[in-house]
Structures are given as C-alpha cells and as structure tokens.
Protein backbone atom coordinates (compact mmCIF):
# COMPACT_ATOMS: atom_id res chain seq x y z
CA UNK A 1 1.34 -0.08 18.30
CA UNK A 2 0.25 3.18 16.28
CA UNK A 3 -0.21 1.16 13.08
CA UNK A 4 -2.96 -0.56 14.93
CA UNK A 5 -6.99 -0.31 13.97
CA UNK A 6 -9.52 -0.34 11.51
CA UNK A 7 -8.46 2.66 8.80
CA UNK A 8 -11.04 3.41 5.73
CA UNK A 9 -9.43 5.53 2.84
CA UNK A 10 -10.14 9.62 3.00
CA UNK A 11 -8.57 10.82 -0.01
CA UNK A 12 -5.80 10.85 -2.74
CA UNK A 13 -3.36 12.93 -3.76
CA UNK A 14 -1.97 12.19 -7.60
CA UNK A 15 -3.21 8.24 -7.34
CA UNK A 16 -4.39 8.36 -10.91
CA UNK A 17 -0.61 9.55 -12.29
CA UNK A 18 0.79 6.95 -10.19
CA UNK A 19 -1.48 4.33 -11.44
CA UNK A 20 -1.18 5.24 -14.99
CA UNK A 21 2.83 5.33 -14.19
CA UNK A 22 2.07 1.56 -12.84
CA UNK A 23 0.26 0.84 -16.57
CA UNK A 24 -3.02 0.36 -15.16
CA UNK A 25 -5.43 0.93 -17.99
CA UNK A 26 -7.98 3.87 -17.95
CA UNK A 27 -10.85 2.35 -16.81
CA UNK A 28 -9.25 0.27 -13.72
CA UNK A 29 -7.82 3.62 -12.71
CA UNK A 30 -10.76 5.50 -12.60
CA UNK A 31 -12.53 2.57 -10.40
CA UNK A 32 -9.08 2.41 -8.46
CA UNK A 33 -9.57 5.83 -7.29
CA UNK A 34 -12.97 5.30 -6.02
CA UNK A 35 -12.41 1.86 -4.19
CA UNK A 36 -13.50 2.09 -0.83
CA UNK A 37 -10.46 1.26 0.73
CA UNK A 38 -10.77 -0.03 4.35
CA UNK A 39 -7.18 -1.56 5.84
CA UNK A 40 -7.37 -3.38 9.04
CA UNK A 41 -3.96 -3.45 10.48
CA UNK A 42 -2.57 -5.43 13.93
CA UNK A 43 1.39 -5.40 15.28
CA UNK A 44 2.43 -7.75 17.14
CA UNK A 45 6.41 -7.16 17.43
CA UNK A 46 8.02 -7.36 13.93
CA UNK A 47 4.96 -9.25 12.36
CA UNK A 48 1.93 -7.96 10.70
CA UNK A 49 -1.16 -9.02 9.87
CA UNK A 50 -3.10 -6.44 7.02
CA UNK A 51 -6.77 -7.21 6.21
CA UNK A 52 -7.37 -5.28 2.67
CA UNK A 53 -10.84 -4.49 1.66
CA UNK A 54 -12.00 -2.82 -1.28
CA UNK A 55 -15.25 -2.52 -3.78
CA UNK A 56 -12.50 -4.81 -6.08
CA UNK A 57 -11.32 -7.78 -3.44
CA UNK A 58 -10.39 -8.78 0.04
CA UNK A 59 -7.26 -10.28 0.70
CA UNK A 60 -5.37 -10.88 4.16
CA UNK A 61 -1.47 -10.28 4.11
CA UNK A 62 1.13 -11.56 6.66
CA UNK A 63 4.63 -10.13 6.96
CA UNK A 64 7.22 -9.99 8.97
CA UNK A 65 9.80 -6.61 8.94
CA UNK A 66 12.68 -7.89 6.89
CA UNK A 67 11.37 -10.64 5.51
CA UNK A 68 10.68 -11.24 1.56
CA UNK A 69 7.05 -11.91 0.51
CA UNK A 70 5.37 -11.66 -2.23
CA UNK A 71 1.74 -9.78 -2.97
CA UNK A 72 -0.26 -9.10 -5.78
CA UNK A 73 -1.92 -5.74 -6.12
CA UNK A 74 -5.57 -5.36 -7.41
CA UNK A 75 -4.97 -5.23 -10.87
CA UNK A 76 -2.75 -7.93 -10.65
CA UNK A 77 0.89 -6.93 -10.79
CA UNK A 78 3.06 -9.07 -8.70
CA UNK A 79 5.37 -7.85 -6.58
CA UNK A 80 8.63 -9.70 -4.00
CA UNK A 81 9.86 -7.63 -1.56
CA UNK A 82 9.50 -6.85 2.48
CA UNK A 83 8.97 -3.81 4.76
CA UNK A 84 11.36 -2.43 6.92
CA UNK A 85 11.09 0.10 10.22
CA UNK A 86 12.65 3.10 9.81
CA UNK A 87 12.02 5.30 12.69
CA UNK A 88 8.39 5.56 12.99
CA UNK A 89 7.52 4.90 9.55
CA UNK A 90 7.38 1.55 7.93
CA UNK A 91 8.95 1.44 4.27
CA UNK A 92 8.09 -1.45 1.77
CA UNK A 93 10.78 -1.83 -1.12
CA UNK A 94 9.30 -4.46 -4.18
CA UNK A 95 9.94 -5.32 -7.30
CA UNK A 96 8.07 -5.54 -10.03
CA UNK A 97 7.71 -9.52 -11.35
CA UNK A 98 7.01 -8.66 -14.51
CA UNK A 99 9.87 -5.61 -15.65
CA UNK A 100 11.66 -5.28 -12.50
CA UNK A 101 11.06 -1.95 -11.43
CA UNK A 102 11.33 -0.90 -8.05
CA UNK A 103 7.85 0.26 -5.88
CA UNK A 104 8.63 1.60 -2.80
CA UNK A 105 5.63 2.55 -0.15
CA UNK A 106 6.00 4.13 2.91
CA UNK A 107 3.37 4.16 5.81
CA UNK A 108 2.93 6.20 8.65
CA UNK A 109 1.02 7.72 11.38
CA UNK A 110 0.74 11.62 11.00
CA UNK A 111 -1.75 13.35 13.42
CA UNK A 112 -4.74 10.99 13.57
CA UNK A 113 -4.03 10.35 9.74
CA UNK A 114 -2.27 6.94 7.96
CA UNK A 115 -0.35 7.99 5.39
CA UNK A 116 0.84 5.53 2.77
CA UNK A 117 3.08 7.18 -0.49
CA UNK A 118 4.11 5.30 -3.03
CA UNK A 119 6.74 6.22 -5.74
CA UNK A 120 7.31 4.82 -8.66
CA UNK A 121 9.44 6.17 -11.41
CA UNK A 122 9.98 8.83 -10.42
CA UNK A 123 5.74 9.58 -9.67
CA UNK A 124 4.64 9.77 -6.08
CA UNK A 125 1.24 9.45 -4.90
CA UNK A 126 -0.35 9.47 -1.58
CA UNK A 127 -3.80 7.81 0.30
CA UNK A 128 -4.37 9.25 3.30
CA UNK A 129 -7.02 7.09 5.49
CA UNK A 130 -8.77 7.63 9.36
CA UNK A 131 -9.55 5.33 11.66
C-alpha cells in the first residue's frame, strides 16, 4: 500500500498556530516543532499498525478504518475517534476528551511526500515527512 514505510518529518507549515489553537503551552510548542518525528507505517487491508517516534516518546498504534479508538497525543490530550478511506487519502475525525472539540487529520501520499493536515478550529496545519 502507498501508506507503507519508514517516513521521518521534513517540515511544517503553521504547526505552532495549530498547537497553540490545541492549548499546548509555549514551551511544549516550541519543542513540538522540533521533535524528530519518524512514523513507521504498515497496511494490511483495513488495519494499521503506526510506530510513532519522537525526541518526546514512542508509542505503537493499531486501528482499523472505521473503527473507534482512542489515542493520546504527546502532550497528553486524549482523543476517541477512527480513520476512514476516502479516495486515496485517509481522514481521522476525534474528539477531544476533555472539551469535545472536533480534530480532524488527513493523510496522504503526494509525490514522494506524506502529508498529514490537521484542522482544528478553524486553524490548519501541515507536516510533511519522506521516506
């Protein structure tokens, strides 16, 4: 599947917005932009299996399209919510645990490029990663 490799983070665009929009503090932010992102990603049908690892944590994630899950993001908001296929880009609706607001992410494969944008309220970032 396209999703499929070993991806390490390139660059952002507008992360720091998005992550103050989120109500990460200051400081977390400016480490969050700098985090050495490496995503290990493997398809097999509808289930995936995402290997996250950053400067911050490592953490191994199972879902399957459709399905509700829950996750915690580095700076410890929780989110429940599943991904879905929509054509050739996979698009994660959650909701916030803690004032639910929506997140939604969307990933996909443009070029030789993963894209994953994230909008919340209104504020959309993006981190673009290579294999």
């Amino acid at each position: 599947m396209a999703f499929n490799g070993a991806w390490k983070i390139d660059r952002n665009e507008n992360y720091e917005k998005f992550m103050e929009a989120m109500g990460v503090n200051v400081m977390k932010r400016k480490l969050g932009a700098h985090d050495n992102l490496k995503i290990t990603i493997q398809q097999d049908g509808d289930k995936f299996t995402i290997k996250e690892s950053s400067n911050f944590r490592t953490i191994d994630i199972e879902f399957t399209l459709g399905v509700n899950f829950e996750y915690s993001l580095a700076d410890g908001t929780e989110l429940t919510g599943s991904w879905s296929m929509e054509g050739n880009k996979l698009v994660g609706k959650f909701t916030r645990k803690d004032n639910g607001k929506l997140l939604t992410a969307y990933r996909e494969i443009v070029g030789d490029e993963l894209v994953q944008t994230y909008v919340y309220e209104g504020v959309e970032a993006k981190r673009v990663f290579k294999r």
